[in-house]
Protein backbone atom coordinates (compact mmCIF):
# COMPACT_ATOMS: atom_id res chain seq x y z
CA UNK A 1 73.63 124.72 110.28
CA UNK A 2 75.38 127.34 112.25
CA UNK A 3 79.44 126.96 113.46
CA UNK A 4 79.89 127.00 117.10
CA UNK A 5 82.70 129.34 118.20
CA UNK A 6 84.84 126.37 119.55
CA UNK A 7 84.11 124.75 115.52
CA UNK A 8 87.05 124.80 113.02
CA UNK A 9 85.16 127.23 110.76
CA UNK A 10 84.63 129.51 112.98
CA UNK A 11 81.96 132.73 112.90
CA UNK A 12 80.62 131.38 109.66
CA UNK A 13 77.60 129.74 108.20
CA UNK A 14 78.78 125.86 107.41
CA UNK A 15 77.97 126.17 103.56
CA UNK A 16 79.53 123.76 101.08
CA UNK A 17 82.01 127.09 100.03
CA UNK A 18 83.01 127.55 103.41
CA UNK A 19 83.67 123.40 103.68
CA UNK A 20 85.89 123.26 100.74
CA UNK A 21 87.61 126.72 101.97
CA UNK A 22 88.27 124.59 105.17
CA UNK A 23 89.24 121.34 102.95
CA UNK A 24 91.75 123.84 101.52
CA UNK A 25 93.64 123.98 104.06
CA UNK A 26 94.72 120.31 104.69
CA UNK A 27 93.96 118.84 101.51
CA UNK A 28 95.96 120.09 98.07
CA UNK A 29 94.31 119.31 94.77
CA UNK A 30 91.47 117.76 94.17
CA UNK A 31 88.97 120.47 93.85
CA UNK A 32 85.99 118.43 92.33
CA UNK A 33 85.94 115.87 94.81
CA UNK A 34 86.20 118.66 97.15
CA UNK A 35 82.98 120.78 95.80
CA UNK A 36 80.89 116.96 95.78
CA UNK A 37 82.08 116.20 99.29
CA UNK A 38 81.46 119.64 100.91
CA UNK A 39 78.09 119.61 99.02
CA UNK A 40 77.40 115.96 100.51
CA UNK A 41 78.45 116.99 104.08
CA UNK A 42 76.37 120.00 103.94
CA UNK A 43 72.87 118.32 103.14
CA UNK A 44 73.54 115.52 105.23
CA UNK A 45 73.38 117.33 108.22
CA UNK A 46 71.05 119.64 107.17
CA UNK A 47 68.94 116.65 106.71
CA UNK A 48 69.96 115.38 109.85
CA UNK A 49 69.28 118.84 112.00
CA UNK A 50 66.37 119.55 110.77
CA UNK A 51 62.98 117.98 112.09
CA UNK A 52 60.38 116.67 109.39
CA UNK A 53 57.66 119.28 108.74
CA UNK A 54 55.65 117.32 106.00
CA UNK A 55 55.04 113.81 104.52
CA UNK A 56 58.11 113.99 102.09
CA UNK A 57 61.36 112.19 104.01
CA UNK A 58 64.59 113.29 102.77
CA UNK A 59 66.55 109.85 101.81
CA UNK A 60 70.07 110.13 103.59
CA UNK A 61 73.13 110.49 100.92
CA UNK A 62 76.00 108.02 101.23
CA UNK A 63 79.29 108.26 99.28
CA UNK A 64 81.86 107.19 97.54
CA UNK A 65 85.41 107.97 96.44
CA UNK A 66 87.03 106.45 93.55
CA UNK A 67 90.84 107.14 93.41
CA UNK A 68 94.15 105.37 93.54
CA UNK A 69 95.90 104.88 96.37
CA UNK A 70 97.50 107.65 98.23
CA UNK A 71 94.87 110.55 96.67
CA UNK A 72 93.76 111.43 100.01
CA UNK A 73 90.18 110.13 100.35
CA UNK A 74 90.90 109.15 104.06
CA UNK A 75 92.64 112.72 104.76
CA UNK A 76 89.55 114.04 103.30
CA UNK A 77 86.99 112.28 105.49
CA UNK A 78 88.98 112.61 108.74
CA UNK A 79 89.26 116.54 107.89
CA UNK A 80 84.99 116.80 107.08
CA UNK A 81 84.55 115.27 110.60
CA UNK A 82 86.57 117.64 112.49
CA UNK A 83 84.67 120.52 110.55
CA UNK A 84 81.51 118.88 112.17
CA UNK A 85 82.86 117.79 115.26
CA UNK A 86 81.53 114.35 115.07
CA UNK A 87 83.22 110.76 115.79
CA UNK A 88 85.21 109.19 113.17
CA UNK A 89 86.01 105.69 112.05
CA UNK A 90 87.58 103.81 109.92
CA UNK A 91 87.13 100.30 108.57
CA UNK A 92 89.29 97.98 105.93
CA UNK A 93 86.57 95.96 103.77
CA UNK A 94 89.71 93.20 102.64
CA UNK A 95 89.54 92.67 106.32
CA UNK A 96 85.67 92.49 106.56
CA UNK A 97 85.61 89.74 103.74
CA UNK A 98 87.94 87.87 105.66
CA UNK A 99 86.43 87.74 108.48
CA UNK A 100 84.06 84.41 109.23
CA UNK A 101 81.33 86.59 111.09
CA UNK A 102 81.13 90.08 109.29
CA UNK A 103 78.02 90.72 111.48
CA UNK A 104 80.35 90.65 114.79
CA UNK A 105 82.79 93.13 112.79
CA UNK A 106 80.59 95.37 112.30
CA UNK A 107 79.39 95.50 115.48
CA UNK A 108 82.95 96.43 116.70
CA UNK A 109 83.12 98.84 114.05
CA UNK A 110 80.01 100.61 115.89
CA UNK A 111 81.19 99.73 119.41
CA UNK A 112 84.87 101.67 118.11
CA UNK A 113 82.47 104.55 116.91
CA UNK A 114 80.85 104.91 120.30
CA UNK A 115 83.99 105.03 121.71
CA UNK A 116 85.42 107.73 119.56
CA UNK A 117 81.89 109.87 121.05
CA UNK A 118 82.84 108.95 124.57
CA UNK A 119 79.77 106.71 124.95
CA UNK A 120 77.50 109.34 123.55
CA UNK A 121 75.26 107.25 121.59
CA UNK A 122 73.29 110.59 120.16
CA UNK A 123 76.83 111.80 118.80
CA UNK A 124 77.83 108.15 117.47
CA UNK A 125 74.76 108.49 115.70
CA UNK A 126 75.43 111.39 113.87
CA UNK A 127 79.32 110.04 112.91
CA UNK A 128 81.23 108.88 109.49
CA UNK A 129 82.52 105.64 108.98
CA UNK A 130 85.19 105.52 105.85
CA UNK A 131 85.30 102.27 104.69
CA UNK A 132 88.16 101.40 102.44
CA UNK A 133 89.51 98.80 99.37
CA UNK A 134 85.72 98.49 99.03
CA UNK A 135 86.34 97.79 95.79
CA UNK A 136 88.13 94.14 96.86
CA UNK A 137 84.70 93.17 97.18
CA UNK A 138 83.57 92.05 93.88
CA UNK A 139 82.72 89.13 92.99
CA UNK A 140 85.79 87.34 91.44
CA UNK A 141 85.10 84.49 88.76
CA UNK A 142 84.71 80.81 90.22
CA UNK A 143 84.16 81.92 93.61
CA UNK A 144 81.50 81.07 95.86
CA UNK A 145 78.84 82.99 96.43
CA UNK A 146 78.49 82.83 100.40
CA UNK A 147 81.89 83.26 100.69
CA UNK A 148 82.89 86.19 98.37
CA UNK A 149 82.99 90.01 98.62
CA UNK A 150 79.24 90.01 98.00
CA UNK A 151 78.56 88.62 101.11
CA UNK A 152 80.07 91.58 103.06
CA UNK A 153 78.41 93.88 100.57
CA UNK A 154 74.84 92.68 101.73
CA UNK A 155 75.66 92.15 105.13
CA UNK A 156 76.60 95.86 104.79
CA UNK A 157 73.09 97.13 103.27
CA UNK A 158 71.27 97.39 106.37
CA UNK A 159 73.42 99.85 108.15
CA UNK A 160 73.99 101.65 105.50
CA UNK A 161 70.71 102.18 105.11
CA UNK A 162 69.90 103.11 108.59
CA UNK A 163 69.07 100.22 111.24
CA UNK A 164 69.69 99.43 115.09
CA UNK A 165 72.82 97.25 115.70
CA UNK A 166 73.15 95.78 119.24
CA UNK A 167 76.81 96.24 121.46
CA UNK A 168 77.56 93.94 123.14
CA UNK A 169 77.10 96.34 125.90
CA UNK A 170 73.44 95.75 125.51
CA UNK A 171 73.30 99.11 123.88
CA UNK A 172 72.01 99.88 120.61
CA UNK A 173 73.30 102.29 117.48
CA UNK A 174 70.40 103.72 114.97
CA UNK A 175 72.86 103.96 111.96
CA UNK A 176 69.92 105.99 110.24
CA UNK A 177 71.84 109.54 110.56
CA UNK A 178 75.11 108.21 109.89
CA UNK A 179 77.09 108.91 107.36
CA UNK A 180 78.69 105.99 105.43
CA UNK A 181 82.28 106.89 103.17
CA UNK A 182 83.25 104.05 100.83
CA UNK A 183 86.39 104.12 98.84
CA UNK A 184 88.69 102.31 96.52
CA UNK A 185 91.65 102.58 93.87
CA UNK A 186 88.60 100.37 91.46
CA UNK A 187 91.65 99.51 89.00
CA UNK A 188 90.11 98.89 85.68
CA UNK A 189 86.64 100.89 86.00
CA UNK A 190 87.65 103.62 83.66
CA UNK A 191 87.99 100.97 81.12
CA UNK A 192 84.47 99.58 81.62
CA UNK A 193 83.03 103.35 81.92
CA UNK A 194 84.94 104.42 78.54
CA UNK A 195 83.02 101.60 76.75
CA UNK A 196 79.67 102.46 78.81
CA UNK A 197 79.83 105.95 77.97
CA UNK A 198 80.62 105.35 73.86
CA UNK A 199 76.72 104.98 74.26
CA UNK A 200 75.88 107.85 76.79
CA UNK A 201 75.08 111.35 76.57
CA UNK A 202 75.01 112.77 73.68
CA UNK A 203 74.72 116.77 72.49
CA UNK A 204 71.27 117.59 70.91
CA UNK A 205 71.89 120.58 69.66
CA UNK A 206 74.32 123.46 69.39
CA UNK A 207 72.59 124.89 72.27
CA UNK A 208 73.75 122.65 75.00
CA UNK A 209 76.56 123.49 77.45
CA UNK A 210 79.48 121.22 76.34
CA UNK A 211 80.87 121.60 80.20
CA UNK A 212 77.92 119.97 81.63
CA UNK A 213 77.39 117.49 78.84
CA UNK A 214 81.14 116.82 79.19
CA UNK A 215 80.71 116.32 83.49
CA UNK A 216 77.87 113.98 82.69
CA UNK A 217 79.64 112.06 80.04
CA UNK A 218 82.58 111.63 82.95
CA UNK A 219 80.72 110.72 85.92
CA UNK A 220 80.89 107.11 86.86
CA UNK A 221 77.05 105.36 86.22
CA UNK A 222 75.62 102.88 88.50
CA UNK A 223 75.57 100.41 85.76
CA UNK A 224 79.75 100.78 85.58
CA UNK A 225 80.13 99.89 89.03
CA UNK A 226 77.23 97.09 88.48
CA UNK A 227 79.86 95.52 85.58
CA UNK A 228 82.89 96.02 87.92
CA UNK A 229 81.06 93.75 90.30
CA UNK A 230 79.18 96.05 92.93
CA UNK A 231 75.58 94.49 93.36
CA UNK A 232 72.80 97.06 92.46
CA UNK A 233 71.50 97.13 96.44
CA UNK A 234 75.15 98.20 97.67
CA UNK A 235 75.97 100.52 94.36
CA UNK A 236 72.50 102.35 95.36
CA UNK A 237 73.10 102.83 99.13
CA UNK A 238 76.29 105.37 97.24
CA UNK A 239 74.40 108.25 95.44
CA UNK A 240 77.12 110.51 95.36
CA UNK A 241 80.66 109.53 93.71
CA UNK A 242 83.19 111.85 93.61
CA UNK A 243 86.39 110.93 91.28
CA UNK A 244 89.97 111.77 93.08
CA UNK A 245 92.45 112.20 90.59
CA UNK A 246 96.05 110.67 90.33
CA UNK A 247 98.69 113.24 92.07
CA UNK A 248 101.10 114.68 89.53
CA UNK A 249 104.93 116.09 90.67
CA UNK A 250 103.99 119.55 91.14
CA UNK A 251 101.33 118.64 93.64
CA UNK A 252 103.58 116.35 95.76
CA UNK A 253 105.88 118.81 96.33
CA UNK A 254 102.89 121.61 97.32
CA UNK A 255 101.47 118.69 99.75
CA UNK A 256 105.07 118.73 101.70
CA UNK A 257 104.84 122.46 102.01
CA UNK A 258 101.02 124.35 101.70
CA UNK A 259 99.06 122.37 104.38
CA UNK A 260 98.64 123.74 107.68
CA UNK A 261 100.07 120.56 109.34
CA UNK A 262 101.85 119.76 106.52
CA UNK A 263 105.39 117.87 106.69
CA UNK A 264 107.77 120.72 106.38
CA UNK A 265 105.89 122.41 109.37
CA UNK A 266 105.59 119.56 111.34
CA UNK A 267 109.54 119.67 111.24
CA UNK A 268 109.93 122.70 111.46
CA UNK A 269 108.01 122.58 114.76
CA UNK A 270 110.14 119.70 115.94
CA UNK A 271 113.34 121.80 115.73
CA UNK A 272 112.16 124.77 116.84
CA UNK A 273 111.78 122.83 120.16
CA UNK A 274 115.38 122.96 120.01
CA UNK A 275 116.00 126.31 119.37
CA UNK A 276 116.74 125.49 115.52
CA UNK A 277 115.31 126.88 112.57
CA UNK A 278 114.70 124.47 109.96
CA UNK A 279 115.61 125.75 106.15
CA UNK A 280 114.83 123.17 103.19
CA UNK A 281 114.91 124.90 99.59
CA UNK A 282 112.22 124.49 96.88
CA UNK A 283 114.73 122.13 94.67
CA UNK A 284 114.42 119.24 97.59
CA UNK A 285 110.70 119.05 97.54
CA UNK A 286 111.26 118.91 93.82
CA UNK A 287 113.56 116.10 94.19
CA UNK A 288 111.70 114.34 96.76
CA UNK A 289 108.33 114.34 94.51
CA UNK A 290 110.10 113.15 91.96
CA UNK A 291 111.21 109.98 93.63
CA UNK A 292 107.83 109.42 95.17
CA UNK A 293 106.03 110.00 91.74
CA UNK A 294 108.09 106.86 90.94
CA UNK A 295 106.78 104.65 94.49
CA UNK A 296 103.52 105.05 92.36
CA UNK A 297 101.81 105.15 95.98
CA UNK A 298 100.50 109.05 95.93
CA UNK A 299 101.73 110.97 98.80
CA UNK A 300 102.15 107.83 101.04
CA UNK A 301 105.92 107.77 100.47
CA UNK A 302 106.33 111.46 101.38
CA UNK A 303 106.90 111.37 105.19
CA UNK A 304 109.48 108.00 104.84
CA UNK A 305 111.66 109.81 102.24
CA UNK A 306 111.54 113.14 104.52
CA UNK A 307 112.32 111.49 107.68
CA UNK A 308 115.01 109.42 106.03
CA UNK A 309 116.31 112.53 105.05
CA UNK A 310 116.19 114.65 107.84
CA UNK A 311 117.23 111.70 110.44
CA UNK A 312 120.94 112.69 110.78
CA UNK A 313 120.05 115.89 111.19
CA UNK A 314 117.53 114.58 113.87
CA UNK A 315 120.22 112.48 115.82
CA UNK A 316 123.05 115.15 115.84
CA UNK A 317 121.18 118.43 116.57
CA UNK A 318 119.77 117.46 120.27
CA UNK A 319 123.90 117.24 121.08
CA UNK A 320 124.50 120.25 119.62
CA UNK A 321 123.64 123.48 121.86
CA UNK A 322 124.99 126.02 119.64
CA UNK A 323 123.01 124.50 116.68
CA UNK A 324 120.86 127.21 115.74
CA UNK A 325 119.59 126.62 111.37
CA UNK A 326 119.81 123.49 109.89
CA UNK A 327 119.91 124.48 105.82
CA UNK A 328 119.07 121.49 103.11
CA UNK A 329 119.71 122.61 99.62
CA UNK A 330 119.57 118.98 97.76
CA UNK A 331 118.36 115.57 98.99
CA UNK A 332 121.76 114.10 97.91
CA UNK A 333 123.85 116.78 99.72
CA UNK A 334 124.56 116.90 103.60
CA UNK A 335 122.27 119.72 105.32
CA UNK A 336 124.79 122.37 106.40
CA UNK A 337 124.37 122.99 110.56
CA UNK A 338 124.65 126.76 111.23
CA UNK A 339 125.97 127.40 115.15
CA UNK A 340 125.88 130.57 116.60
């Protein structure tokens, strides 16, 4: 699977090291989850590119991402399809459950997948669809079966799997070669796999490697999703998990600055327009982490505490012509406006 010159890694061989170098980027932290995804990518359309030259068919590779909220697991599917260059959805599964005719749903969700191709139905076909909060679809406790979360779970088998669904355009989608993304915050599934795991893997002798028997011991089973409330048919359609991890201080404050789009730039960008140079010092991203870390939402709170900080500065620069740096040395100071 060769990069085209017009690709994002460009002059390279697309191998699961150059993915994650790529991932690297846009996305800070999460390095595991990065290795399993770029790994994932890379076989599924290896799988996908290459034509079958024997009996044995190569079963296609879903995934999902376990993480709380705000981890980046949609950042990090939006950023694997622009590596690929192929059409990318999204989908909220609290909204699928809720809906009265899930089959219709997902029929849009195709129909908005075609769209995002330009009516190329060979490059809808070979697109990712992230489906979030899958996790709200467990089976709660006195609920009815034809009307809980399971029902959206098995309505979502089939396409998962790979089979035609119809447009209402009279067209039809082959969802065989695409590639499905669930993911969730699953709050409480640590708990089930501690207790799972108590009777796990176990060493056998001094020769084992502790670091893999210690990464098998970790991984989340089949039969810990199956206790969470996951039906076996929907838990098996998602071979590969990868785990994102809680964000700690010191990587909210990297996220504002080390991405290539990340917020500082972006602002940075936005004053530039107007002949301003934008100065923030290492203390405010400090500051601002901290008071995010609190939101206990991940990085979702970044941008409104950055804009709400940078908004006077925002208002009063475009009236001022000799405005030429804008320093911020502490979120609880005024930024001072240097003139020339």
């Amino acid at each position: 699977m060769e990069s085209s010159s017009n690709q994002p890694v460009q002059g390279k061989k697309l191998t699961p090291s150059a993915i994650t170098n790529y991932l690297d980027q846009y996305v800070v932290g999460q390095d595991e989850a990065k290795k399993t995804l770029s790994v994932a990518l890379y076989s599924h359309y290896r799988r996908v590119g290459k034509p079958r030259q024997n009996d044995v068919e190569i079963v296609k590779s879903n995934i999902l991402l376990i993480g709380p909220t705000g981890t980046g697991k949609t950042l990090l599917c939006e950023t694997l399809s622009r590596i690929v260059r192929v059409p990318f959805v999204t989908a909220n599964a609290t909204s699928l459950a809720q809906s009265k005719y899930v089959n219709e749903e997902i029929e849009a969700l195709m129909q908005r997948l075609l769209d995002k191709a330009e009516g190329d139905i060979a490059r809808a076909q070979r697109g990712i669809v992230f489906i979030d909060e899958i996790d709200k679809l467990k089976a709660t406790e006195g609920e009815q079966r034809g009307t809980s979360g399971e029902r959206v779970q098995h309505a979502l088998l089939k396409i998962m799997e790979g089979a035609p669904v119809r447009l209402g355009s009279a067209q039809t989608i082959d969802t065989t070669n695409i590639l499905f993304v669930c993911a969730g915050a699953f709050v409480g599934l640590d708990s089930i796999a501690a207790a799972n795991h108590a009777f796990g893997f176990i060493s056998v002798s001094d020769s084992d490697d502790q670091q893999i028997l210690d990464r098998l011991n970790s991984r989340v089973k089949p039969t810990d999703l199956f206790k969470y409330g996951l039906i076996p048919e929907f838990a098996g359609r998602l071979p590969v998990i990868a785990n994102l991890q809680q964000l700690s201080k010191e990587l909210l404050a990297r996220i504002m600055v080390e991405p290539r789009n990340s917020i500082y730039n972006q602002f940075r960008e936005i004053l530039k327009d107007e002949g301003v140079e934008l100065v923030i010092e290492p203390e405010v991203f400090r500051q601002i982490a901290e008071m995010a870390f609190e939101y206990k939402v991940g990085a979702r709170s970044l941008r409104g505490i950055f804009e709400e900080m940078l908004m006077p500065v925002l208002y009063q620069v475009p009236d001022l012509p000799d405005a030429r740096k804008v320093v911020i040395k502490s979120l609880f100071e005024e930024p001072s406006v240097i003139t020339a």
